[in-house]
Protein backbone atom coordinates (compact mmCIF):
# COMPACT_ATOMS: atom_id res chain seq x y z
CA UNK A 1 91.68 -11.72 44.31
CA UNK A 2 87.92 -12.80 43.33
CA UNK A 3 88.05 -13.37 39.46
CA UNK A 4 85.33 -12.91 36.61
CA UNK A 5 86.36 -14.23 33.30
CA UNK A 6 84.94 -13.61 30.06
CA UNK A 7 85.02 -15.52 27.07
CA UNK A 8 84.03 -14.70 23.50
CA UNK A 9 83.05 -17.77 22.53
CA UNK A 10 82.55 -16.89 18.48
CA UNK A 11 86.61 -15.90 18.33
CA UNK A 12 87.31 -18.48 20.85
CA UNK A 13 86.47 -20.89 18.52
CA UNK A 14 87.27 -19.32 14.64
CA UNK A 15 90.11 -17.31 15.99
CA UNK A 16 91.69 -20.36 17.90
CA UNK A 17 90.11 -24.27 17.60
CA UNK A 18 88.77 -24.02 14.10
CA UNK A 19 90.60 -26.55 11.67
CA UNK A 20 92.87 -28.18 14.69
CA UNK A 21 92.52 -31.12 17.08
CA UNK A 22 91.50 -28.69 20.16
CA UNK A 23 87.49 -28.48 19.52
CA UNK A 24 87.06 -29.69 22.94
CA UNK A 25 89.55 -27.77 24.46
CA UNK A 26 88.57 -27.18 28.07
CA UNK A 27 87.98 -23.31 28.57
CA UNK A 28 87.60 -23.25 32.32
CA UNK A 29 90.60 -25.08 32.66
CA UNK A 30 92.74 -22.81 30.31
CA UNK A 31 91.97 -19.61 31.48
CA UNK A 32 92.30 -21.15 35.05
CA UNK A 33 95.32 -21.76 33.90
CA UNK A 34 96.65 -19.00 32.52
CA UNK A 35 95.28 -16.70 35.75
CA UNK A 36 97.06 -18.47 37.82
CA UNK A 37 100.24 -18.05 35.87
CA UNK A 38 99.92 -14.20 36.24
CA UNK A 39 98.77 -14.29 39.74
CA UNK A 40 98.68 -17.01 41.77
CA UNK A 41 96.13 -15.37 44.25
CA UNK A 42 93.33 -14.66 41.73
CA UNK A 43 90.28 -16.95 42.63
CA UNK A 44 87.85 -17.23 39.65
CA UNK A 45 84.64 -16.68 41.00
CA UNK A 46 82.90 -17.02 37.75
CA UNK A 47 83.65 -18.00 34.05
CA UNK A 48 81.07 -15.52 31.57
CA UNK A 49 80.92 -17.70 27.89
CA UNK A 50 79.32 -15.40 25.39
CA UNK A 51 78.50 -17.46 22.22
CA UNK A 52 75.76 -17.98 19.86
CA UNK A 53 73.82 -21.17 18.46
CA UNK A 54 75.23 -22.55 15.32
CA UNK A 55 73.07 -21.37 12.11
CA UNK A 56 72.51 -25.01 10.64
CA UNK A 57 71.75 -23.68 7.02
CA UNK A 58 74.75 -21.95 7.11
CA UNK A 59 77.04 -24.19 8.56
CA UNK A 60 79.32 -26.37 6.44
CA UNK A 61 78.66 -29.05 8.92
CA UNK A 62 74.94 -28.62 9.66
CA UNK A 63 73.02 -30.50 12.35
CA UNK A 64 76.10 -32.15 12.77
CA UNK A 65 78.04 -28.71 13.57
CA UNK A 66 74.57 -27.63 15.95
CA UNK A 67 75.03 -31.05 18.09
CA UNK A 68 78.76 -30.99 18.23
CA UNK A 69 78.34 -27.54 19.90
CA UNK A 70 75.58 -28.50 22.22
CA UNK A 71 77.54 -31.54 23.57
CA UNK A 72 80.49 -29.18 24.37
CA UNK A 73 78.46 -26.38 26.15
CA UNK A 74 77.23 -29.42 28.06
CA UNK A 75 79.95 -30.52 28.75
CA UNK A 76 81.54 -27.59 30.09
CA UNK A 77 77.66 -27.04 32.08
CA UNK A 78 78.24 -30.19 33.78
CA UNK A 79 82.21 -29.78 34.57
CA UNK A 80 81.88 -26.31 36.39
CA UNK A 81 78.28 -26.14 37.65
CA UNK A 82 79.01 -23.50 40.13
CA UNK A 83 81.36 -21.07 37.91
CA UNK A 84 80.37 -21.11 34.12
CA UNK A 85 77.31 -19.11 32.78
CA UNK A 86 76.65 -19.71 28.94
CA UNK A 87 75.13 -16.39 27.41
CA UNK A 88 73.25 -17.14 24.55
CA UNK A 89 72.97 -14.32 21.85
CA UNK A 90 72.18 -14.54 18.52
CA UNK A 91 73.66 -13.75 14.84
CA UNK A 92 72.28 -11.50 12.23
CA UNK A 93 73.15 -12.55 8.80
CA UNK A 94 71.50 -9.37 7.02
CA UNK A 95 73.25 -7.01 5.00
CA UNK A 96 74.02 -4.05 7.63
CA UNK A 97 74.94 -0.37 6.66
CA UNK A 98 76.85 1.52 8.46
CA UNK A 99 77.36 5.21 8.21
CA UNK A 100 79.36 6.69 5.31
CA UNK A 101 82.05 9.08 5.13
CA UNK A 102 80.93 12.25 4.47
CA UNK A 103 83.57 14.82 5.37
CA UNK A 104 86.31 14.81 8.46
CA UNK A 105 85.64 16.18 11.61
CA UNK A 106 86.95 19.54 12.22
CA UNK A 107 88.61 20.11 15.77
CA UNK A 108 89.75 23.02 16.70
CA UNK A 109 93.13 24.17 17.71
CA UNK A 110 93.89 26.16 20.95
CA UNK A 111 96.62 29.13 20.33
CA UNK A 112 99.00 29.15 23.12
CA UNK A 113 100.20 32.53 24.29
């Protein structure tokens, strides 16, 4: 079955390889892996990694956090050439606002007869 994975690269990373020894975990491999385990037959056809560039001013890290990151998208480029498509997006540190609460919605009930 021709596979398309897709990867959140933002909880990849804080949700799973911050603060342990896995940083250059490889993320073709694993979810190769893991496919395979629930069906032997899938074939991934393509690996989708959504991420976005480290923020050096707000990293803890800094340039040092921006290289590490660049080395392992590279890394991961050069590994799977033919499967893995890096999406670049962006962040957006500003203060959002979302809509407030105003009142509930009011549905309406149908009387059965």
């Amino acid at each position: 079955m021709r596979t398309i994975v897709y990867i959140d690269g933002y909880n990849f990373y804080f949700g799973l390889l911050k603060n342990t020894t896995y940083k250059w975990l490889d993320a073709v491999a694993l979810v190769k892996h893991i496919c395979r385990i629930q069906n032997p037959e899938f074939d991934i056809i393509a690996v989708k990694f959504f991420t976005a560039p480290v923020i050096t001013r707000v990293s803890s890290r800094g340039e040092k956090a921006q290289q590490a990151q660049n080395s392992y998208h590279r890394a991961l480029t050069l590994s799977y050439p033919d499967i893995l498509d890096i999406i670049n997006g962006y962040h957006i540190l500003e203060k959002g606002y979302p809509p407030r609460y105003n009142k509930p919605i009011v549905t309406e009930t149908c009387a059965s007869t």
